[in-house]
PDB file of N, CA and C in Angstrom:
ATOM      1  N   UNK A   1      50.444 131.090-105.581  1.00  0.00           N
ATOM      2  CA  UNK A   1      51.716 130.701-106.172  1.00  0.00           C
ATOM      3  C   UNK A   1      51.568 129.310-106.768  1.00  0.00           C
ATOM      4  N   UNK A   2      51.940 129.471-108.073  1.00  0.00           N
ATOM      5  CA  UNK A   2      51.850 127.943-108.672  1.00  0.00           C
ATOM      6  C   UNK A   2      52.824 126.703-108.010  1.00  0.00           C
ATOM      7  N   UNK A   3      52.248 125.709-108.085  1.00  0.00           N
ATOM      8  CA  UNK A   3      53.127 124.852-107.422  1.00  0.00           C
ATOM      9  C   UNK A   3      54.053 124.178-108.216  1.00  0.00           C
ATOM     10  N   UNK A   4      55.186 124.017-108.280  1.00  0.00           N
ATOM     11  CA  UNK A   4      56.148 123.389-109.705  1.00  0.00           C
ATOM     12  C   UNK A   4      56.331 122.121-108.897  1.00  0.00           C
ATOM     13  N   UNK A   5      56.325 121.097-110.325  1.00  0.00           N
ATOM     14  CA  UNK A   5      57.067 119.791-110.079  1.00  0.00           C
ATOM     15  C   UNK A   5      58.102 119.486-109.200  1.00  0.00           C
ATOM     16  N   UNK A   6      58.052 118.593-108.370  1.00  0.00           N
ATOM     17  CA  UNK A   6      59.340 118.383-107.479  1.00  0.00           C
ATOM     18  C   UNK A   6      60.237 117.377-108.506  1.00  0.00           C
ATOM     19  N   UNK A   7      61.762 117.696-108.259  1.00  0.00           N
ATOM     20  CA  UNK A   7      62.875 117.050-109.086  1.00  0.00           C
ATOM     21  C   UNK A   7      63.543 116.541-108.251  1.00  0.00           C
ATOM     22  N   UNK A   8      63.823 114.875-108.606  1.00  0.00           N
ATOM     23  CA  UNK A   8      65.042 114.660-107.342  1.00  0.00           C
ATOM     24  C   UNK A   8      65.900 114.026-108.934  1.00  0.00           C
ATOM     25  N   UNK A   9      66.871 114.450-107.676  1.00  0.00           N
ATOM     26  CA  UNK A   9      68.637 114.253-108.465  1.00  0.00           C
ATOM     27  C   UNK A   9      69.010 112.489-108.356  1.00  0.00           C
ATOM     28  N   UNK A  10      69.195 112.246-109.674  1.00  0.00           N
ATOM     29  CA  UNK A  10      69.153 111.050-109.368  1.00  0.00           C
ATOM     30  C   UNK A  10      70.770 110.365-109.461  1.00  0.00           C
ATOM     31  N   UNK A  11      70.578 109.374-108.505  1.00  0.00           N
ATOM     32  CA  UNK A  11      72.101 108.901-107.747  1.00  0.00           C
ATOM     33  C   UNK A  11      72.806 110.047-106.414  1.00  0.00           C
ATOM     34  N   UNK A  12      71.489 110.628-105.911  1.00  0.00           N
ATOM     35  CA  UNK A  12      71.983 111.442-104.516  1.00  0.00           C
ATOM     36  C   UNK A  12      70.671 110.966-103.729  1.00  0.00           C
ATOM     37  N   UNK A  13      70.966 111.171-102.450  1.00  0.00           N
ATOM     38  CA  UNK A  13      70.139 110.200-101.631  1.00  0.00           C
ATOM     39  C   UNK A  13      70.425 111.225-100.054  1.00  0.00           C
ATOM     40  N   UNK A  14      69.754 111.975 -99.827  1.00  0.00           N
ATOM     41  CA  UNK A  14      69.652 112.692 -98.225  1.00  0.00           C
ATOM     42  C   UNK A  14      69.094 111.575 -97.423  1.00  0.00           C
ATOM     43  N   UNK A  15      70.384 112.076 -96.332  1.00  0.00           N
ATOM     44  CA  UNK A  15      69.792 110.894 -95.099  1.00  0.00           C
ATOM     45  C   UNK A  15      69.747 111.763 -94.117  1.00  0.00           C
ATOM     46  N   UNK A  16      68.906 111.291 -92.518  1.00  0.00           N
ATOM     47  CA  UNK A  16      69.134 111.508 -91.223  1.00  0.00           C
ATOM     48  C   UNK A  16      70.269 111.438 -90.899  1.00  0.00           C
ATOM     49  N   UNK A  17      70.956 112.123 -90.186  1.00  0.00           N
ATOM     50  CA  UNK A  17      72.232 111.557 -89.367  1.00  0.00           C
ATOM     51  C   UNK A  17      72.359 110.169 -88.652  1.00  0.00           C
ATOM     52  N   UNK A  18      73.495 109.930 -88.532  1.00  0.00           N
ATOM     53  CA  UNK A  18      73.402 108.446 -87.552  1.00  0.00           C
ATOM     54  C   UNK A  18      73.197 108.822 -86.274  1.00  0.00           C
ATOM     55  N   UNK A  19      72.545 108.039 -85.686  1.00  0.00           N
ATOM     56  CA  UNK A  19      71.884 108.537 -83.616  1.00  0.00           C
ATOM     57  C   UNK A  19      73.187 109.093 -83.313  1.00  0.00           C
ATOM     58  N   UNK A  20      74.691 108.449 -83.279  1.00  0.00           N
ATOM     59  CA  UNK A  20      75.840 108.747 -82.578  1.00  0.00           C
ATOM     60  C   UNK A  20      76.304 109.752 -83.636  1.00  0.00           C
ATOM     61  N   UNK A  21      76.083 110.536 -84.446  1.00  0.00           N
ATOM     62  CA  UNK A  21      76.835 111.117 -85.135  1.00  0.00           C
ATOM     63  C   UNK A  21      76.952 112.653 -84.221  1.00  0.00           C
ATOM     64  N   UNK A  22      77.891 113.571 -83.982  1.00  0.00           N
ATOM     65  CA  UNK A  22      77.766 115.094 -83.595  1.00  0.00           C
ATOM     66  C   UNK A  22      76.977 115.644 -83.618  1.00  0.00           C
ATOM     67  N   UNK A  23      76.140 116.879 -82.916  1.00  0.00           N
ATOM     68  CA  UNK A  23      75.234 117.558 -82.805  1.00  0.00           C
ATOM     69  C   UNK A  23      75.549 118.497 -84.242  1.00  0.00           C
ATOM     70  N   UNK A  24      76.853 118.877 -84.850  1.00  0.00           N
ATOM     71  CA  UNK A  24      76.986 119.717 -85.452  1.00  0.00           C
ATOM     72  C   UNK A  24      77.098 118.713 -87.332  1.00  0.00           C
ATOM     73  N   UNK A  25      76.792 117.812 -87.115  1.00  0.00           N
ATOM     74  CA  UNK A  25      76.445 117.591 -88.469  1.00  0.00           C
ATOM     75  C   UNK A  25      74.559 117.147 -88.325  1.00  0.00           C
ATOM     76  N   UNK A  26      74.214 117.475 -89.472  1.00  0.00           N
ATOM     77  CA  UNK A  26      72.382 118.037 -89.568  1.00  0.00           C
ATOM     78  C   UNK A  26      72.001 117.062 -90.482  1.00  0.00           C
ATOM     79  N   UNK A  27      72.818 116.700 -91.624  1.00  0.00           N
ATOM     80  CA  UNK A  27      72.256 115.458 -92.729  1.00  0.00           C
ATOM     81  C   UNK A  27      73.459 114.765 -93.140  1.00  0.00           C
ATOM     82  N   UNK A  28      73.350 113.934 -93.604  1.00  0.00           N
ATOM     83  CA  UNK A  28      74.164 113.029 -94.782  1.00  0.00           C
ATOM     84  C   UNK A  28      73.649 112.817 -95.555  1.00  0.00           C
ATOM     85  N   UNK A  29      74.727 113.174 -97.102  1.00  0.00           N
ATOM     86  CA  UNK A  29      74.217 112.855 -98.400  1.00  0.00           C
ATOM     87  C   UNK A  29      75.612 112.073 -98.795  1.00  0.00           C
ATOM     88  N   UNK A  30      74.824 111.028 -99.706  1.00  0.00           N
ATOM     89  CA  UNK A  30      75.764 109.942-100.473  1.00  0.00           C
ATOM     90  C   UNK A  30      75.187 110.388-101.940  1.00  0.00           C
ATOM     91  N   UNK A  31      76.553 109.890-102.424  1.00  0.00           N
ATOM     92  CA  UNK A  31      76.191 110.064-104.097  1.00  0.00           C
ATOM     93  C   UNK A  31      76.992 109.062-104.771  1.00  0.00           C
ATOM     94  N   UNK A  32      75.721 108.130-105.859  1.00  0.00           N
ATOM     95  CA  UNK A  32      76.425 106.942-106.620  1.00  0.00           C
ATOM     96  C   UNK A  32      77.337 107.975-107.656  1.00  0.00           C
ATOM     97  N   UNK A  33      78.127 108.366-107.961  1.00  0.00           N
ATOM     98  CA  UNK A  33      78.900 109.071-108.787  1.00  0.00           C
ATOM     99  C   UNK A  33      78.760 109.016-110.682  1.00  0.00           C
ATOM    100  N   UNK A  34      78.391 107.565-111.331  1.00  0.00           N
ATOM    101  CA  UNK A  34      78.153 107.613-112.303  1.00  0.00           C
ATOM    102  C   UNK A  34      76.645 107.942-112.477  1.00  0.00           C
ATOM    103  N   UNK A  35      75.906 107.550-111.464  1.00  0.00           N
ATOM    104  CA  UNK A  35      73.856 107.980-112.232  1.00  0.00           C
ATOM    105  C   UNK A  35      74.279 109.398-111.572  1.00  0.00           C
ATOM    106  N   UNK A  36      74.752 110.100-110.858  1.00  0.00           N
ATOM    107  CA  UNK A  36      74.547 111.337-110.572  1.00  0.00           C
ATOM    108  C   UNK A  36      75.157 112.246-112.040  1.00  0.00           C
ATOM    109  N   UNK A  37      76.350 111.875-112.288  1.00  0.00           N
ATOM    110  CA  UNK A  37      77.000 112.468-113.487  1.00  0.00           C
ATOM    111  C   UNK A  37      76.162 112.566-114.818  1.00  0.00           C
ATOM    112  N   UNK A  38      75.769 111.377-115.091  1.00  0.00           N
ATOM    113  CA  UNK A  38      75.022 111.358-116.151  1.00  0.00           C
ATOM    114  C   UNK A  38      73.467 112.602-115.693  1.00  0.00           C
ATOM    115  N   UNK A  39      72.892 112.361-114.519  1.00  0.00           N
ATOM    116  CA  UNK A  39      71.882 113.669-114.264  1.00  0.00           C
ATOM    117  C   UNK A  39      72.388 115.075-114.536  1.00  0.00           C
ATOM    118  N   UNK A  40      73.659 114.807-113.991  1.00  0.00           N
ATOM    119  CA  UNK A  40      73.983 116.384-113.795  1.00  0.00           C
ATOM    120  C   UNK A  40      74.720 116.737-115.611  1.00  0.00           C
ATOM    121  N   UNK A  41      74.825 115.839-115.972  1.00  0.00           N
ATOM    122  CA  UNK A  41      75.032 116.639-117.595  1.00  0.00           C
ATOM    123  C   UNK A  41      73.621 116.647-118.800  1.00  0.00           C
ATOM    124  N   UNK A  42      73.035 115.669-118.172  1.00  0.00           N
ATOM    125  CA  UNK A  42      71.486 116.736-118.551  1.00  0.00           C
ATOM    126  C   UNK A  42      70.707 117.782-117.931  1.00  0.00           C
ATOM    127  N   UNK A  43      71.144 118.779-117.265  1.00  0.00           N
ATOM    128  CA  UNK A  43      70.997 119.886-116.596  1.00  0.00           C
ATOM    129  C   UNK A  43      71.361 120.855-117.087  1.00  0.00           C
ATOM    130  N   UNK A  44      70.728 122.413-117.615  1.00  0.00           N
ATOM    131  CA  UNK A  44      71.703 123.495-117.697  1.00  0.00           C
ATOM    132  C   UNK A  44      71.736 124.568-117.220  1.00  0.00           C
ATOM    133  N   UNK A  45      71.528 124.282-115.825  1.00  0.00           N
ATOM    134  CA  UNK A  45      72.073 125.621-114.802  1.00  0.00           C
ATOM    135  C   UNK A  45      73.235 125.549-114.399  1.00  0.00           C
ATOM    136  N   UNK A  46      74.051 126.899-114.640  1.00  0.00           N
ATOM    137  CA  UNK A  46      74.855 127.075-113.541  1.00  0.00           C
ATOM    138  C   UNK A  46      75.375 126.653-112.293  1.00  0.00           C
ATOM    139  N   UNK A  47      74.055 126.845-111.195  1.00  0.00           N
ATOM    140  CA  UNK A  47      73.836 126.349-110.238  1.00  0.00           C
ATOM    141  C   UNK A  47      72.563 125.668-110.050  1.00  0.00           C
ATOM    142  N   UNK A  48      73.022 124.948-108.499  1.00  0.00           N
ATOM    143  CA  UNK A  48      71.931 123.311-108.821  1.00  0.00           C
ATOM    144  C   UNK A  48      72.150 123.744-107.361  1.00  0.00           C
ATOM    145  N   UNK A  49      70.864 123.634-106.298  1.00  0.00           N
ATOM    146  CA  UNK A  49      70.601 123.583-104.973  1.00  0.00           C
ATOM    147  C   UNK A  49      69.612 122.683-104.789  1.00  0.00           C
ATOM    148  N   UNK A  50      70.048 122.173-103.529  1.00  0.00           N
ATOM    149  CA  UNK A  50      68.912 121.090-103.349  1.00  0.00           C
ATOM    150  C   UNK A  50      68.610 121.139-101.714  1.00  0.00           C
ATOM    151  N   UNK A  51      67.568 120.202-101.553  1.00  0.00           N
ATOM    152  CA  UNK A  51      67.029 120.715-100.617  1.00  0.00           C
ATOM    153  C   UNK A  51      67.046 119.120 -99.769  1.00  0.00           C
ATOM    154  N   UNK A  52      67.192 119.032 -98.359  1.00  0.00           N
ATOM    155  CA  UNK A  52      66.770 117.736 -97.515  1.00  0.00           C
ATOM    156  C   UNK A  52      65.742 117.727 -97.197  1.00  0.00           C
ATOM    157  N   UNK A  53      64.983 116.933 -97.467  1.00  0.00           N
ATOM    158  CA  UNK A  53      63.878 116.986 -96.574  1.00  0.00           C
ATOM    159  C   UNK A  53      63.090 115.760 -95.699  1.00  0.00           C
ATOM    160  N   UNK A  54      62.312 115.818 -95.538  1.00  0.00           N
ATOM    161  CA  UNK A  54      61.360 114.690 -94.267  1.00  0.00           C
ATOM    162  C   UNK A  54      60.206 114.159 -95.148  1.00  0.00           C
ATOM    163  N   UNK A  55      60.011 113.133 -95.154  1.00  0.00           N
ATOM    164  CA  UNK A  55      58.469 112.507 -95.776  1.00  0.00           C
ATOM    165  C   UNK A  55      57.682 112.833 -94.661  1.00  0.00           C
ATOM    166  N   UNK A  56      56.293 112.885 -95.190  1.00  0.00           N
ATOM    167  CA  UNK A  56      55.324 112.621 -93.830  1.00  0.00           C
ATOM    168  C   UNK A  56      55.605 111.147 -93.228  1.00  0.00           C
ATOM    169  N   UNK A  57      56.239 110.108 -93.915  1.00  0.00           N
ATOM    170  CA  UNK A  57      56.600 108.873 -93.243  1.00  0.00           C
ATOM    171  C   UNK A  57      57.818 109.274 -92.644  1.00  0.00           C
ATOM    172  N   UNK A  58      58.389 109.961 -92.653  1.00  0.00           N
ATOM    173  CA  UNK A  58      59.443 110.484 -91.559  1.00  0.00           C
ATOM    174  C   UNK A  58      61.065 109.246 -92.569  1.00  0.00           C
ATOM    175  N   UNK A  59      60.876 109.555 -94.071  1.00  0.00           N
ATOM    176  CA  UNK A  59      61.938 108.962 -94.554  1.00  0.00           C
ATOM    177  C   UNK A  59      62.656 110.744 -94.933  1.00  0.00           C
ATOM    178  N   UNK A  60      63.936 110.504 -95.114  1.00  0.00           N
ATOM    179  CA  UNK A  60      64.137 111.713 -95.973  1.00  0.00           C
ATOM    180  C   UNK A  60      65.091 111.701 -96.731  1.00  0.00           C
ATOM    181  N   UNK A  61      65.043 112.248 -97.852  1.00  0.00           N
ATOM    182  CA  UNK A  61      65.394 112.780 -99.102  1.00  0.00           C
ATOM    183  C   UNK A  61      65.982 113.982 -99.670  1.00  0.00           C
ATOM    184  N   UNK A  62      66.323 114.202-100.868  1.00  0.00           N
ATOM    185  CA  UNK A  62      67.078 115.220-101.683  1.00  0.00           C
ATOM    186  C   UNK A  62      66.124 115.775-102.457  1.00  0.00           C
ATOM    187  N   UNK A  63      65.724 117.031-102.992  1.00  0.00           N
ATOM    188  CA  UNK A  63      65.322 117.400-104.496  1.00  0.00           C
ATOM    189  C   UNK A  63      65.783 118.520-104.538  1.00  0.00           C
ATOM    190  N   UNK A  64      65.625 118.806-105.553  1.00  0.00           N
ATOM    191  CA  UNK A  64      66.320 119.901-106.494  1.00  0.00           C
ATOM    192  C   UNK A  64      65.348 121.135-106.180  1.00  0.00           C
ATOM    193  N   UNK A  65      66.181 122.427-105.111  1.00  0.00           N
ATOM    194  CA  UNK A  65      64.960 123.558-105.174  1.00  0.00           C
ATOM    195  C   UNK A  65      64.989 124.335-106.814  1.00  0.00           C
ATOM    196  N   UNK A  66      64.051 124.286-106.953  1.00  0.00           N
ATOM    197  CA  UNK A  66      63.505 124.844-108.186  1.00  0.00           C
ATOM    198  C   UNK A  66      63.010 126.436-108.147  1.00  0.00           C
ATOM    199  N   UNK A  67      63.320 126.903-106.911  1.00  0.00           N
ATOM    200  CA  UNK A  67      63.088 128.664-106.409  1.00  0.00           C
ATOM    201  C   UNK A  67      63.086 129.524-107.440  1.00  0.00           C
ATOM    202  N   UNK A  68      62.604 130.581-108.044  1.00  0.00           N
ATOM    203  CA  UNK A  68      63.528 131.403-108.719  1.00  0.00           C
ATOM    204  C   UNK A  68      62.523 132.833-108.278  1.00  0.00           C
ATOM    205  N   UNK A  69      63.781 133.607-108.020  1.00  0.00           N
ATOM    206  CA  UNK A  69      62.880 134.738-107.335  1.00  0.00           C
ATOM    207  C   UNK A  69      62.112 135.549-108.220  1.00  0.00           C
ATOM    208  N   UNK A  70      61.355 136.537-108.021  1.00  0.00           N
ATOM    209  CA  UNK A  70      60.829 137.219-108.733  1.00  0.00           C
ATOM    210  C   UNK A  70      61.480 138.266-109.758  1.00  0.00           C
ATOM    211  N   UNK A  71      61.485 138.828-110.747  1.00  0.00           N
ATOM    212  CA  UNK A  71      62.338 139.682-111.448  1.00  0.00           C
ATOM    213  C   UNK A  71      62.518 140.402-111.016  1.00  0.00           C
ATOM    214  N   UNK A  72      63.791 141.008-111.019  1.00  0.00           N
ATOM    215  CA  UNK A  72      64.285 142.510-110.075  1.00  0.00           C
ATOM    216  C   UNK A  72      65.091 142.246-109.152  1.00  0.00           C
ATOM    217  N   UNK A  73      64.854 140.621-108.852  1.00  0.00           N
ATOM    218  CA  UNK A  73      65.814 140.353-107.222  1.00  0.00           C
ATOM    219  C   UNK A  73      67.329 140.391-107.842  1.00  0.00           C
ATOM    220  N   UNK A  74      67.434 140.312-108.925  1.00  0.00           N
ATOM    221  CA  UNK A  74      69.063 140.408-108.742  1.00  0.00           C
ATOM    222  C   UNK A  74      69.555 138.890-108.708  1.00  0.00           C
ATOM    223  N   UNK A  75      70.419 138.718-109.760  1.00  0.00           N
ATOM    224  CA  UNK A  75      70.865 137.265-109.464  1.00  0.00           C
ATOM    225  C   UNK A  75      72.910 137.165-109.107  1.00  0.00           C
ATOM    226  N   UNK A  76      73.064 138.465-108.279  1.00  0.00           N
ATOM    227  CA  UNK A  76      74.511 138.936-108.186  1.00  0.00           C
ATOM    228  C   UNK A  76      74.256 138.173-106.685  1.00  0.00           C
ATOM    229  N   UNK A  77      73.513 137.948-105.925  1.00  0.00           N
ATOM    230  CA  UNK A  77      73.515 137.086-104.622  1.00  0.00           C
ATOM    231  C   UNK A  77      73.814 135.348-104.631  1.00  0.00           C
ATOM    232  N   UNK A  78      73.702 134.936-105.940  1.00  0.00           N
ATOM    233  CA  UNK A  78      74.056 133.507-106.165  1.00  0.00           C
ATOM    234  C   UNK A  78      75.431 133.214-105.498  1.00  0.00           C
ATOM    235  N   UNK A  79      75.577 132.106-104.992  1.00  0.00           N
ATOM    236  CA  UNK A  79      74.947 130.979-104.975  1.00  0.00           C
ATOM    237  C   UNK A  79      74.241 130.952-103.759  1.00  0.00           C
ATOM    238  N   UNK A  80      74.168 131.589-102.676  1.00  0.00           N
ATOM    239  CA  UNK A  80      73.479 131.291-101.977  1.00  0.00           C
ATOM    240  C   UNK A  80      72.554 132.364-101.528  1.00  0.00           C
TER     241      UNK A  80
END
């Protein structure tokens, strides 16, 4: 499987939770609202999923999954 470019969204920022935060929240994401806007109107999907993830330095982050299934899967299951 070819490997595609990783995309991060720029003016969104995935974080760890805070130590005291609930067991039932998993991440926090902040978003500067004007650099995100301006990203998201050079974009032309529909839908935009992104993904949290972990550095091997154990920082973590946002990017844009770039998935697209194989032909035939049907795209009537969107958005998720």
């Amino acid at each position: 499987m070819p490997k595609t470019e990783m995309v991060f969204p720029e003016g969104m920022i995935g974080q760890e939770p805070h130590p005291n935060a609930p067991d039932f929240i998993k991440a926090q994401v902040s978003i500067k609202r004007e650099d995100f806007m301006a990203w998201l109107n050079d974009r032309e999907e529909e839908w935009l999923r992104f993904d949290i993830k972990e550095s091997r330095g154990g920082k973590w982050y946002c990017s844009l999954n770039t998935f697209e299934p194989k032909s035939g899967g049907g795209d009537e299951a969107l958005p998720f």
